[in-house]
N, C-alpha and C. Protein backbone atom coordinates (compact mmCIF):
# COMPACT_ATOMS: atom_id res chain seq x y z
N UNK A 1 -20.53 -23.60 -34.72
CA UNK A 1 -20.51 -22.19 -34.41
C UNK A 1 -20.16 -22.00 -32.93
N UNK A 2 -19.07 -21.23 -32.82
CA UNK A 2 -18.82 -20.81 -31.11
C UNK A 2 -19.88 -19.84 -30.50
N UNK A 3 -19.67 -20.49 -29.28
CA UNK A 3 -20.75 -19.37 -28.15
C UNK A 3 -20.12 -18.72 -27.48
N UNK A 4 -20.52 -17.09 -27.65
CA UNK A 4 -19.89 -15.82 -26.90
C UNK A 4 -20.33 -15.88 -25.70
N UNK A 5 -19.38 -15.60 -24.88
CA UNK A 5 -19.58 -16.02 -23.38
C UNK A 5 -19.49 -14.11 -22.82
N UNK A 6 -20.27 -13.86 -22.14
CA UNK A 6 -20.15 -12.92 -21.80
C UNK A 6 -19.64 -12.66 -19.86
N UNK A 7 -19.53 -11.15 -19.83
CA UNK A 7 -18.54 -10.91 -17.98
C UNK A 7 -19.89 -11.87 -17.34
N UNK A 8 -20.98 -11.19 -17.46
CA UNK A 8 -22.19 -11.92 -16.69
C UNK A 8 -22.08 -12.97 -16.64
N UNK A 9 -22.02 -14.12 -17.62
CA UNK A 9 -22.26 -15.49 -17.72
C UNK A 9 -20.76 -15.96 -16.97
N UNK A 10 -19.63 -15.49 -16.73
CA UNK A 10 -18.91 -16.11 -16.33
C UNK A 10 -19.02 -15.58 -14.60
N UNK A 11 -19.75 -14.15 -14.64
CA UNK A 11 -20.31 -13.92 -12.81
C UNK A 11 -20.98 -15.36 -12.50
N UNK A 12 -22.01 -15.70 -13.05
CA UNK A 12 -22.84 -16.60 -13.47
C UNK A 12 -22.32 -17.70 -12.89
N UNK A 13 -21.55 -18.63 -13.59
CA UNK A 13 -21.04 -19.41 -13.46
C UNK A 13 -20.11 -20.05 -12.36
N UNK A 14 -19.43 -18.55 -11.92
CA UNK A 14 -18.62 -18.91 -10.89
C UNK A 14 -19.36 -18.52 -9.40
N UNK A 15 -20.49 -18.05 -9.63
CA UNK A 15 -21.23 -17.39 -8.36
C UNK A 15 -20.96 -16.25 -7.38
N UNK A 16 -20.14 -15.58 -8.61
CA UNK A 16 -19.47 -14.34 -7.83
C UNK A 16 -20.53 -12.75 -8.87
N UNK A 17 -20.32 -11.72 -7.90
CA UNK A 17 -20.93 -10.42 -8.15
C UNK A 17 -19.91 -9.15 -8.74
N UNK A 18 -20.63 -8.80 -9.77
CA UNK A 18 -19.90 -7.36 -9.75
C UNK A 18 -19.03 -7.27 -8.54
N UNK A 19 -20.14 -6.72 -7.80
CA UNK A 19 -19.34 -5.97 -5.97
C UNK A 19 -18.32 -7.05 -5.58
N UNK A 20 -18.54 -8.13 -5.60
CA UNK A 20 -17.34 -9.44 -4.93
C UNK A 20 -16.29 -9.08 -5.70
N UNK A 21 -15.84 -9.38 -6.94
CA UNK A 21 -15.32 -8.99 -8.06
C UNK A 21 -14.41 -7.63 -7.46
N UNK A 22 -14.74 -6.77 -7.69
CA UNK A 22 -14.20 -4.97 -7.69
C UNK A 22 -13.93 -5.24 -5.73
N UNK A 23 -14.37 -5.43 -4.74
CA UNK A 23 -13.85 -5.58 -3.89
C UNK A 23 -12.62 -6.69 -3.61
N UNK A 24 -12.58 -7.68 -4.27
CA UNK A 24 -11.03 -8.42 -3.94
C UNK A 24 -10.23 -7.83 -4.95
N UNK A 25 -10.61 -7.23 -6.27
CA UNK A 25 -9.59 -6.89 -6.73
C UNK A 25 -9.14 -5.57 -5.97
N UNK A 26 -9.86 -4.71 -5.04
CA UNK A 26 -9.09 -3.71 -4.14
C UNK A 26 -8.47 -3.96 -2.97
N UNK A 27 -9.13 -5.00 -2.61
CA UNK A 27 -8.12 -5.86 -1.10
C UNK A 27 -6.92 -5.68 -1.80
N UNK A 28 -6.49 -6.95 -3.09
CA UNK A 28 -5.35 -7.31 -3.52
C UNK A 28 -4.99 -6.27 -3.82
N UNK A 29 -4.94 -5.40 -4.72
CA UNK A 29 -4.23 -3.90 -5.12
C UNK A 29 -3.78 -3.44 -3.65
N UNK A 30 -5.14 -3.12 -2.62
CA UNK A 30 -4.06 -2.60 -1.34
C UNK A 30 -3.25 -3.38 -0.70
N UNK A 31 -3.28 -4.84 -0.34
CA UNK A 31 -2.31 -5.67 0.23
C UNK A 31 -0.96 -5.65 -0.71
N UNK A 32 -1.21 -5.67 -1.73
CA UNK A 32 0.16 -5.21 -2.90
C UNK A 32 0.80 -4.09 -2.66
N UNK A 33 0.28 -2.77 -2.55
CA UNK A 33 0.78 -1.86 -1.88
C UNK A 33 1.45 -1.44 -0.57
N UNK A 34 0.46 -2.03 0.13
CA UNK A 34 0.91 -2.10 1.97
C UNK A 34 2.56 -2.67 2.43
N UNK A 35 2.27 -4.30 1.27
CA UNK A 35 3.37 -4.57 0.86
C UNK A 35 4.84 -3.90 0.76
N UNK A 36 4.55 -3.25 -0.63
CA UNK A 36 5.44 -2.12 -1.29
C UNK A 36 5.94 -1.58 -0.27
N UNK A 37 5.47 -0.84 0.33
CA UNK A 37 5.55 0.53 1.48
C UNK A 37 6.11 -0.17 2.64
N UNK A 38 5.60 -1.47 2.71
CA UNK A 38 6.30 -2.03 4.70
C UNK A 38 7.52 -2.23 3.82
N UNK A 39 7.95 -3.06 3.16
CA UNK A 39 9.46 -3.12 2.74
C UNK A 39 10.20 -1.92 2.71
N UNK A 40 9.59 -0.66 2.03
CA UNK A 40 10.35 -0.17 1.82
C UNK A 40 11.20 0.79 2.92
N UNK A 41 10.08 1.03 4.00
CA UNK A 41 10.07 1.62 5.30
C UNK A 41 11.19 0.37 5.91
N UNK A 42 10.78 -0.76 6.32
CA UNK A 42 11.82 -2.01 6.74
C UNK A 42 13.73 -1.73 5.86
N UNK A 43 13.56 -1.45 5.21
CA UNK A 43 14.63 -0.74 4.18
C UNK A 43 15.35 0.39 5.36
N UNK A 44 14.65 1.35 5.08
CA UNK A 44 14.91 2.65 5.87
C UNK A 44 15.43 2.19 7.12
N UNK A 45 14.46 1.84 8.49
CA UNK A 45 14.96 0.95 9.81
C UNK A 45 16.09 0.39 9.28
N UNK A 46 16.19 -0.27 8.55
CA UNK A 46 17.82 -1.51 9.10
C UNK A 46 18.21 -0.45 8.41
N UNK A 47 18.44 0.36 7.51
CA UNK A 47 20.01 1.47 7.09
C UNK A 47 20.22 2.72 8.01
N UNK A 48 19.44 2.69 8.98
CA UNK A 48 19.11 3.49 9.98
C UNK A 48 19.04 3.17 11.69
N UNK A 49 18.94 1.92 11.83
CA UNK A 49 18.73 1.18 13.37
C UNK A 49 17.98 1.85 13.35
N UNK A 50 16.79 2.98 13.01
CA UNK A 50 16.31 3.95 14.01
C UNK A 50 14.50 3.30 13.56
N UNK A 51 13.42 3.93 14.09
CA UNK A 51 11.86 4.12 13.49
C UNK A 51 12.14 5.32 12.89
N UNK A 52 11.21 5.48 12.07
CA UNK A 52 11.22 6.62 10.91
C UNK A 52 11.05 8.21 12.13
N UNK A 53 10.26 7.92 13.00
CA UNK A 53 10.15 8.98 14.03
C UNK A 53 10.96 9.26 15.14
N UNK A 54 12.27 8.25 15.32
CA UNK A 54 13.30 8.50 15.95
C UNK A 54 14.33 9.24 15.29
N UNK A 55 14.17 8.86 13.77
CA UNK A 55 15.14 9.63 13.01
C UNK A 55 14.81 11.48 12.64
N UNK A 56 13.52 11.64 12.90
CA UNK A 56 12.84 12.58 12.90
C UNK A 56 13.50 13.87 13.94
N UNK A 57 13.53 12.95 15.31
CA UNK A 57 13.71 13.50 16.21
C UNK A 57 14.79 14.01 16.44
N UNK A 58 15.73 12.87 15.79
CA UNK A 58 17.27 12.98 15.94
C UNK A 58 17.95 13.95 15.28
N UNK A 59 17.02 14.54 13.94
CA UNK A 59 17.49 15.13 12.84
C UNK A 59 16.53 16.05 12.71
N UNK A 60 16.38 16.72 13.28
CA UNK A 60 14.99 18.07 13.16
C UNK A 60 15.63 19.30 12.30
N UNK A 61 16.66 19.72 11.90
CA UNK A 61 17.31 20.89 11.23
C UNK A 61 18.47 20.34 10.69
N UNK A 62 18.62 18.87 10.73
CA UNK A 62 19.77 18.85 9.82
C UNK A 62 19.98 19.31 8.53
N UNK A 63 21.31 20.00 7.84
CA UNK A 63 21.25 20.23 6.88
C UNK A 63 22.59 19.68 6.44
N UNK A 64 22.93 19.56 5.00
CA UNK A 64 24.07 19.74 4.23
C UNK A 64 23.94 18.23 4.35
N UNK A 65 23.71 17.49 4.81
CA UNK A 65 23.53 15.75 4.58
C UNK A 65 22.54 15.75 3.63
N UNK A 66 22.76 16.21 2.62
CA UNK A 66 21.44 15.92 1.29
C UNK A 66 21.32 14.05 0.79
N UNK A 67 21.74 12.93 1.13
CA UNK A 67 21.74 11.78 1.03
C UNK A 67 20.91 11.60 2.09
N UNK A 68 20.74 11.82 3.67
CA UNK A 68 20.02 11.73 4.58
C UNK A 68 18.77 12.70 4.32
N UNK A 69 18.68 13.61 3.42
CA UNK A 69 17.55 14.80 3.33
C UNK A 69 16.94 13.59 2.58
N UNK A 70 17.40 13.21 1.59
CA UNK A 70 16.22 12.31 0.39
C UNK A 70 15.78 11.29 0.98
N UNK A 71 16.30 10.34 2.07
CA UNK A 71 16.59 9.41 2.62
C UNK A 71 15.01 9.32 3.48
N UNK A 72 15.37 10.69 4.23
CA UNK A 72 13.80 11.23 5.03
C UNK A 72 12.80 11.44 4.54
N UNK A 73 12.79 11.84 3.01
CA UNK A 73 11.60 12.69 2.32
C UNK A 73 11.16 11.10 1.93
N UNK A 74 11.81 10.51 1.32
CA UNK A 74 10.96 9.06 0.55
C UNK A 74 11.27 8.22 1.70
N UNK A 75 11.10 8.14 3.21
CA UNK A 75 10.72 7.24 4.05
C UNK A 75 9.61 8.15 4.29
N UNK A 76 9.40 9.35 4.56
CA UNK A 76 8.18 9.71 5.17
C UNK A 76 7.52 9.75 4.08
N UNK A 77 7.29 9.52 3.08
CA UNK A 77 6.41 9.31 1.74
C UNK A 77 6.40 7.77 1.82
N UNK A 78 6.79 7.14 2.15
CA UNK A 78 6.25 5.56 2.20
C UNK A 78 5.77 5.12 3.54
N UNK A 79 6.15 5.94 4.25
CA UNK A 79 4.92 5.65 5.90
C UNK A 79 3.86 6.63 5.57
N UNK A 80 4.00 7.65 4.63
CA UNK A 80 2.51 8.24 4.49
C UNK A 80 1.47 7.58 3.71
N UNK A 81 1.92 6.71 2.68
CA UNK A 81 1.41 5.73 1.68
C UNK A 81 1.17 4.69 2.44
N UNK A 82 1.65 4.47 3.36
CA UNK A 82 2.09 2.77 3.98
C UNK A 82 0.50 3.12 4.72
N UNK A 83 0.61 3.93 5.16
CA UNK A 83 -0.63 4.39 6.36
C UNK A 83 -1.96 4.53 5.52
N UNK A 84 -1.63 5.15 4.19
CA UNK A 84 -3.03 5.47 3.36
C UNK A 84 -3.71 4.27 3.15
N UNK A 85 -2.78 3.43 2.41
CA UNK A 85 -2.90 2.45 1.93
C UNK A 85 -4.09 1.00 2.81
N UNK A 86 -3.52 1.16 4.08
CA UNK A 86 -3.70 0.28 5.50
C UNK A 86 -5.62 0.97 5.80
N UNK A 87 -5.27 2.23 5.68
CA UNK A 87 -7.01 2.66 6.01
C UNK A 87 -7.89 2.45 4.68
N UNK A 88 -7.34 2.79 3.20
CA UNK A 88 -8.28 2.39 2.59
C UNK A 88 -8.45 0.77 3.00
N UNK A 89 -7.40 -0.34 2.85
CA UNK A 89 -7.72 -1.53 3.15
C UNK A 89 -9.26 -1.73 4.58
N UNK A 90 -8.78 -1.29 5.12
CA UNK A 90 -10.18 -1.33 6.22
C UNK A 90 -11.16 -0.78 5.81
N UNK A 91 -11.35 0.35 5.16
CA UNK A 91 -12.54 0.51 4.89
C UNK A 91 -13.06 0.10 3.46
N UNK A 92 -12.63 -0.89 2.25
CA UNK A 92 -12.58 -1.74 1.64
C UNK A 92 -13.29 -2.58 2.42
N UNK A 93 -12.77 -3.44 3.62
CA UNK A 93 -13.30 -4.99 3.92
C UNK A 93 -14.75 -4.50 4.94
N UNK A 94 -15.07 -3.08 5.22
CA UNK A 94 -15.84 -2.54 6.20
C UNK A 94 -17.16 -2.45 4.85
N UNK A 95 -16.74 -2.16 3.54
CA UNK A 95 -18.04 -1.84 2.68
C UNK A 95 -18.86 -3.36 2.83
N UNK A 96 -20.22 -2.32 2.54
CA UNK A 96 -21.49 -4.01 2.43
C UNK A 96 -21.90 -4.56 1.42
């Protein structure tokens, strides 16, 4: 007859906690993300030479460049993610 092994018995076993558990799996989820977002921003810079806030500057009312309009909206949506992402990570490794 087989023995049902249960989440506990394998906490158990390996000497890890609920909380240990649910905290590396949110490190990894945010380092996966942070990830995501620095590439994709690193993307933006080299098709741009510029930082996302030089291009900002450079382009404050541009219009009729709708390839450069989308260009801006999903870089500043991945430095806004890039940034979210980076503070939950700290305050993740800051919980007790």
């Amino acid at each position: 007859m087989q023995q049902t092994s249960t989440i506990k018995d394998a906490l158990k076993k390996t000497s890890q906690t609920e909380q240990t558990i649910v905290r590396e799996h949110l490190v990894l989820q945010a380092l996966t993300k942070i990830s995501r977002y620095q590439a994709e921003c690193a993307l933006f810079e080299k098709k741009y030479s510029h930082s996302l806030s030089a291009m900002q500057q450079a382009t404050p009312n541009q219009t009729e460049n709708f390839s450069l309009e989308d260009d801006l909206l999903d870089w500043e949506y991945a430095q806004s993610a890039l940034d979210w992402w980076k503070n939950c990570l700290r305050e993740v490794k800051n919980v007790a």
